[in-house]
Protein backbone atom coordinates (compact mmCIF):
# COMPACT_ATOMS: atom_id res chain seq x y z
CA UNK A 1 0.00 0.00 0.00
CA UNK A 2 2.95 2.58 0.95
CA UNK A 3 4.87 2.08 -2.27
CA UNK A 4 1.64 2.34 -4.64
CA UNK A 5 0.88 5.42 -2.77
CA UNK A 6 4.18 6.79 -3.26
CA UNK A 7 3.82 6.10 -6.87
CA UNK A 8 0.70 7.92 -7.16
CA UNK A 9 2.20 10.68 -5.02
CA UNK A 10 4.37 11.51 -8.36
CA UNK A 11 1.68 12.05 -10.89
CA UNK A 12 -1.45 12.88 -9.13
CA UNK A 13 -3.29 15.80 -7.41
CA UNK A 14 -4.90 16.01 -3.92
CA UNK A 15 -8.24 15.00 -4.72
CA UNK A 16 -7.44 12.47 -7.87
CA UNK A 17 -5.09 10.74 -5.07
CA UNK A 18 -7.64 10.54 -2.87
CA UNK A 19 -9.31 8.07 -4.87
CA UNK A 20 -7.27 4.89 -3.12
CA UNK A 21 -9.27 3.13 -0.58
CA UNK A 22 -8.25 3.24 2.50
CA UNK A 23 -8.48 -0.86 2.45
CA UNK A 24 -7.13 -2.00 -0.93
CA UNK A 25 -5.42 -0.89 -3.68
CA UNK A 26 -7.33 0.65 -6.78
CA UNK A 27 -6.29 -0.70 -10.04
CA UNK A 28 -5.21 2.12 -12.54
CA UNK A 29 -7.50 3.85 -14.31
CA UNK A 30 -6.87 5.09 -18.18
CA UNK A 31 -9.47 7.22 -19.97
CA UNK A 32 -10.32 4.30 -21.95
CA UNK A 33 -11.18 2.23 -18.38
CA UNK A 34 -14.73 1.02 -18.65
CA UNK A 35 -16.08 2.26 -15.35
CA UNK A 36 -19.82 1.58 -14.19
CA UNK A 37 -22.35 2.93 -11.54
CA UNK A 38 -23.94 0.41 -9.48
CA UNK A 39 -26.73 0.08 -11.38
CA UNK A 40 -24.60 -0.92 -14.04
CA UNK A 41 -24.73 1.99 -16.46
CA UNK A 42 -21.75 2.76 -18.47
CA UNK A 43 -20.35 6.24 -17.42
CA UNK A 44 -18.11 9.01 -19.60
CA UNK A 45 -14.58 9.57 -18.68
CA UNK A 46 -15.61 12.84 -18.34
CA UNK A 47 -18.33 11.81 -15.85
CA UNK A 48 -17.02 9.43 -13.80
CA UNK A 49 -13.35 11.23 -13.27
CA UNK A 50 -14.92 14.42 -12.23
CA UNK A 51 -16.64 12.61 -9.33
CA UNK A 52 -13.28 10.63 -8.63
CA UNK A 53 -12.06 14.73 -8.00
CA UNK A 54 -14.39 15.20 -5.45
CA UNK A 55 -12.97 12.64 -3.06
CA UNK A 56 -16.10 11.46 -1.90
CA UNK A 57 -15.76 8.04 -4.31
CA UNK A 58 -13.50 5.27 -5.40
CA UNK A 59 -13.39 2.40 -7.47
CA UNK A 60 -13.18 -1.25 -7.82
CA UNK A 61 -13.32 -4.46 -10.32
CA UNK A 62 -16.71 -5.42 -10.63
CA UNK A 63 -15.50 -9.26 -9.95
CA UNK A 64 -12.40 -10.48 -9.64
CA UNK A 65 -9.60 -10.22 -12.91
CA UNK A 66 -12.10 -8.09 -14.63
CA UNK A 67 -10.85 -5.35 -16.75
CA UNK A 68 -14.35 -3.23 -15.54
CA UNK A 69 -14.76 -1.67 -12.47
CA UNK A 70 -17.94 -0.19 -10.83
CA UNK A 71 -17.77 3.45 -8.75
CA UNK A 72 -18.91 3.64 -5.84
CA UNK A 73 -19.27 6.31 -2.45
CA UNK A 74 -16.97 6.16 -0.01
CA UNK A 75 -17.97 5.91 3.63
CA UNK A 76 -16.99 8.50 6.21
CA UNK A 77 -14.80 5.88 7.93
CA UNK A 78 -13.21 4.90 4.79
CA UNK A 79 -11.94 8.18 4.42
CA UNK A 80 -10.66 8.80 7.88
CA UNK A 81 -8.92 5.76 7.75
CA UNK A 82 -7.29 6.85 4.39
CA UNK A 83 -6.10 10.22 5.47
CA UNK A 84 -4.45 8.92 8.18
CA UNK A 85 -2.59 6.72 6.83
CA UNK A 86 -1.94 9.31 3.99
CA UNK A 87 -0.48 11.30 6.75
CA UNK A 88 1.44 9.20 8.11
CA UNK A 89 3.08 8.83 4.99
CA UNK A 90 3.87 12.33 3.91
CA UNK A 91 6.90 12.88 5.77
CA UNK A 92 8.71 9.71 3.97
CA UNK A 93 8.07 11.33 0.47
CA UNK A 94 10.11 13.79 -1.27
CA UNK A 95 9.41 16.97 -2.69
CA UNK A 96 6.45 18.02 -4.69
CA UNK A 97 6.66 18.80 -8.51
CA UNK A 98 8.54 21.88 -8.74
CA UNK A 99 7.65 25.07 -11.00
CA UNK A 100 9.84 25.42 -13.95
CA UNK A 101 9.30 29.58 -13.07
CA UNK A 102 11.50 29.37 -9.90
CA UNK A 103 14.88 27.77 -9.77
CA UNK A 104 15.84 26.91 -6.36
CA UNK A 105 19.28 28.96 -5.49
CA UNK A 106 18.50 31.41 -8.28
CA UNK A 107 18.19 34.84 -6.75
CA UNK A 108 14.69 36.10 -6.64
CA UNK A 109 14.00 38.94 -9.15
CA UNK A 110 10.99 41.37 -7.17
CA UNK A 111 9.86 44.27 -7.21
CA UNK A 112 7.87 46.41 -4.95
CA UNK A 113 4.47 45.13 -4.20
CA UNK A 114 1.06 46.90 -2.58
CA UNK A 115 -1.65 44.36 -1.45
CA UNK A 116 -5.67 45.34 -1.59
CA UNK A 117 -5.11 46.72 1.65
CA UNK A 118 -2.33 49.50 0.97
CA UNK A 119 0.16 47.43 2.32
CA UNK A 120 3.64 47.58 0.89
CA UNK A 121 6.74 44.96 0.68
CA UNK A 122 9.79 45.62 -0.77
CA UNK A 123 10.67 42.35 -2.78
CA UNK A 124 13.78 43.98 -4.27
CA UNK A 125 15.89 44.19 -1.59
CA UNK A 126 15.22 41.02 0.58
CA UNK A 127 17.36 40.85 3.56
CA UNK A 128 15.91 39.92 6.83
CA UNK A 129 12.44 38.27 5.93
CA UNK A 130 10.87 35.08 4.52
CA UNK A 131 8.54 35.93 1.74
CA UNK A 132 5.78 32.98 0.79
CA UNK A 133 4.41 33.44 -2.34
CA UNK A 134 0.95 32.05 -3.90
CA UNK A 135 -0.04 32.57 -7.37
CA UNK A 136 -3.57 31.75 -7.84
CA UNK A 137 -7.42 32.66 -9.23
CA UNK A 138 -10.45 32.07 -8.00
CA UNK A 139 -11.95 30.08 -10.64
CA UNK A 140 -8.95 27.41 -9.95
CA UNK A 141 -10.33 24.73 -7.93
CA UNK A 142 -6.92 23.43 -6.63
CA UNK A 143 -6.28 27.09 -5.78
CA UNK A 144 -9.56 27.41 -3.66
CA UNK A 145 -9.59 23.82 -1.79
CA UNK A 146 -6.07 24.79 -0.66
CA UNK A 147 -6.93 28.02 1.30
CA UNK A 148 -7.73 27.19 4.39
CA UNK A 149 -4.81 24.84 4.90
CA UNK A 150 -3.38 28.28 3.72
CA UNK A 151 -4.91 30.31 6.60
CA UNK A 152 -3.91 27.67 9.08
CA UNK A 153 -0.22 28.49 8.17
CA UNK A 154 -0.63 31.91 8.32
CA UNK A 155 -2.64 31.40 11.45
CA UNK A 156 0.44 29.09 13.26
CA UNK A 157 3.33 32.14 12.02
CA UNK A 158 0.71 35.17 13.09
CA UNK A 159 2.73 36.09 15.58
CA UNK A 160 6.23 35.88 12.99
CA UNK A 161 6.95 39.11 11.71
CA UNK A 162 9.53 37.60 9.73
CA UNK A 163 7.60 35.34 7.79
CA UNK A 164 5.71 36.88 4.83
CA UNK A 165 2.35 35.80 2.92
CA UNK A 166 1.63 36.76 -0.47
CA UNK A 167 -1.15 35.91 -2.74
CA UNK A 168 -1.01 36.86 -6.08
CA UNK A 169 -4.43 36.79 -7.69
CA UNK A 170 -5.33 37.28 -11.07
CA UNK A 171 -8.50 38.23 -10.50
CA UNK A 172 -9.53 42.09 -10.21
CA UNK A 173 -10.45 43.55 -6.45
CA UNK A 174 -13.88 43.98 -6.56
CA UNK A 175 -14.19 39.92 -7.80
CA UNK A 176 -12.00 38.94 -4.75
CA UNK A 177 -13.52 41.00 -2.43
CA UNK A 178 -16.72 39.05 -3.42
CA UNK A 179 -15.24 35.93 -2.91
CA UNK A 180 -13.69 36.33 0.40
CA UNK A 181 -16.98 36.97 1.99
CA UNK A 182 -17.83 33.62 1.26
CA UNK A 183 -13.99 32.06 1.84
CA UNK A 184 -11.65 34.21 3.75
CA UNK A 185 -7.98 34.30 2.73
CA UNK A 186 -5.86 35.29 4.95
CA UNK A 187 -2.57 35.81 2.68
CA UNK A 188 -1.82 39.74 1.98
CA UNK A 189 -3.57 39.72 -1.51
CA UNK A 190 -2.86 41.57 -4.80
CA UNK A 191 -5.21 41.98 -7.14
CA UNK A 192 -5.12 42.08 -10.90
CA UNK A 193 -1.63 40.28 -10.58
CA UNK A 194 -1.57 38.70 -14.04
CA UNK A 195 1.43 41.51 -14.93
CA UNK A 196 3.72 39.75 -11.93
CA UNK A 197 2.30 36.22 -13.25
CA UNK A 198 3.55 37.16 -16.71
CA UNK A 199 6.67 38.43 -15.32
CA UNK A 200 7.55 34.75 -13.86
CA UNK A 201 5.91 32.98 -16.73
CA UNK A 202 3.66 31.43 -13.96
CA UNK A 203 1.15 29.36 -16.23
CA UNK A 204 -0.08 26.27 -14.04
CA UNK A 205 -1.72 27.21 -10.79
CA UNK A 206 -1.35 27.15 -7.58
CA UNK A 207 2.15 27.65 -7.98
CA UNK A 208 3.83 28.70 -4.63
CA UNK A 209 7.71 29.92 -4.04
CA UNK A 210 9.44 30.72 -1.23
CA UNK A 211 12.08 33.10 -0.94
CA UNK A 212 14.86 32.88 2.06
CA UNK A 213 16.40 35.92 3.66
CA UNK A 214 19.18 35.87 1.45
CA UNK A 215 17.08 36.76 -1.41
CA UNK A 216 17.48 33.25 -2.76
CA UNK A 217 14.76 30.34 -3.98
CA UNK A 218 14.25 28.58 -1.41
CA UNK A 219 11.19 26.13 -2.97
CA UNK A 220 8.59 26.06 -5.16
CA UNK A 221 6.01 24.15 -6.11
CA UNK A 222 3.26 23.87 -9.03
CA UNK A 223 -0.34 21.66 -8.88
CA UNK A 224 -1.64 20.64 -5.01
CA UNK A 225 -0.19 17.53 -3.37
CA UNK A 226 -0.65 16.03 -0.30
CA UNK A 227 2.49 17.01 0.48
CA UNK A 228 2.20 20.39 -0.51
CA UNK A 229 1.64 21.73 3.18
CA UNK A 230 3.98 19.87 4.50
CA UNK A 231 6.90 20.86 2.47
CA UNK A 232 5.50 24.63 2.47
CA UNK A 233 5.67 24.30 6.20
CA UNK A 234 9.50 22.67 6.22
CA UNK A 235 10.76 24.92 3.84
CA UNK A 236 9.61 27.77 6.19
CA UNK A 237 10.90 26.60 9.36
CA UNK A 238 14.59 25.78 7.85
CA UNK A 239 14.76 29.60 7.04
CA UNK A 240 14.00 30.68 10.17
């Protein structure tokens, strides 16, 4: 069970990794799979991976050696025994995919920066604080399910004046103010930031970078992982 999720680990997002049961190994889907409700209907790719993304189901052969398989919901004990044991594995695996925008040990190229708030940061001259970047939309659903695992990092460094949170959002200030009524963010966010995304040649998202206090990539990652947090969270506390 470790190693195939380890394997996944390499190729997969949050919620398509997700999709293991917590009990057995899933067999590996293609798009060509023939997957089935339990009423036997024949579902789309299209269908039948978007409610694999939701975490909420899984699959499995609809007998034994067959090359079918039949979706089905996952129970809520199913998938508290999976994220535990998903947790437990995190800190064996090694670092997410990386963003071809940020070279780690390349000096970080800023400028200066004013969040929706008024708030300025100086990200030319970085020399005595840790600057945690997010580049993300609202539209992007990887971008929104990882915010509050955002907040609680920004919660647990609150007190951290050295430790900096920026979200880079391409979407204008009146659409984001919108949004955070109905999901907080609680990054330093600048709006309309598809000029700075442009700069970077950010093109997947989330993408996330850290910068050290040397001015130097530290880490950065593209896509949400499981391991994502964790790494975010390492990355942070090695620089301090």
């Amino acid at each position: 069970m470790k190693k195939y999720l380890l394997i996944l680990l390499l190729g997969l997002s949050l919620k398509a990794l997700a999709q293991a049961p917590a009990t057995k190994i899933v067999p590996k889907l293609e798009q060509t799979s023939v997957v089935k409700d339990p009423d036997g209907l024949t579902l789309p790719y299209a269908v039948w991976k978007k409610m694999l993304e939701t975490g909420e189901y899984s699959v499995k052969p609809v007998e034994k050696g067959s090359k079918e398989f039949v979706i089905y919901q996952l129970t809520e004990i199913e998938k508290s025994i999976r994220a535990e044991r998903l947790k437990a594995l995190i800190p064996a695996m090694g670092k997410p995919m990386a963003s071809s925008s940020f070279k780690e040990g390349d000096k970080f190229v800023g400028e200066r920066i004013t969040d929706m708030n008024g708030n300025k940061f100086d990200l030319k001259k970085i020399s005595d604080k840790i600057y945690v970047i997010n580049f993300w939309f609202i539209d992007c659903a990887p971008c929104r399910d990882e915010i509050p695992e955002l907040n609680e990092l920004v919660k647990q460094y609150k007190d951290n004046k050295d430790v900096v949170f920026l979200a880079i959002a391409l979407d204008d200030r009146y659409t984001i103010k919108q949004f955070l009524k109905t999901l907080p963010f609680s990054y330093n966010i600048v709006d309309d930031g598809r000029y700075y995304a442009n700069k970077y040649g950010v093109k997947s998202y989330p993408t996330h970078v850290i910068i050290g206090k040397d001015g130097l990539i530290k880490f950065s990652t593209v896509g949400l992982a499981p391991h994502t947090m964790h790494w975010i969270e390492k990355t942070i506390k090695e620089q301090l």
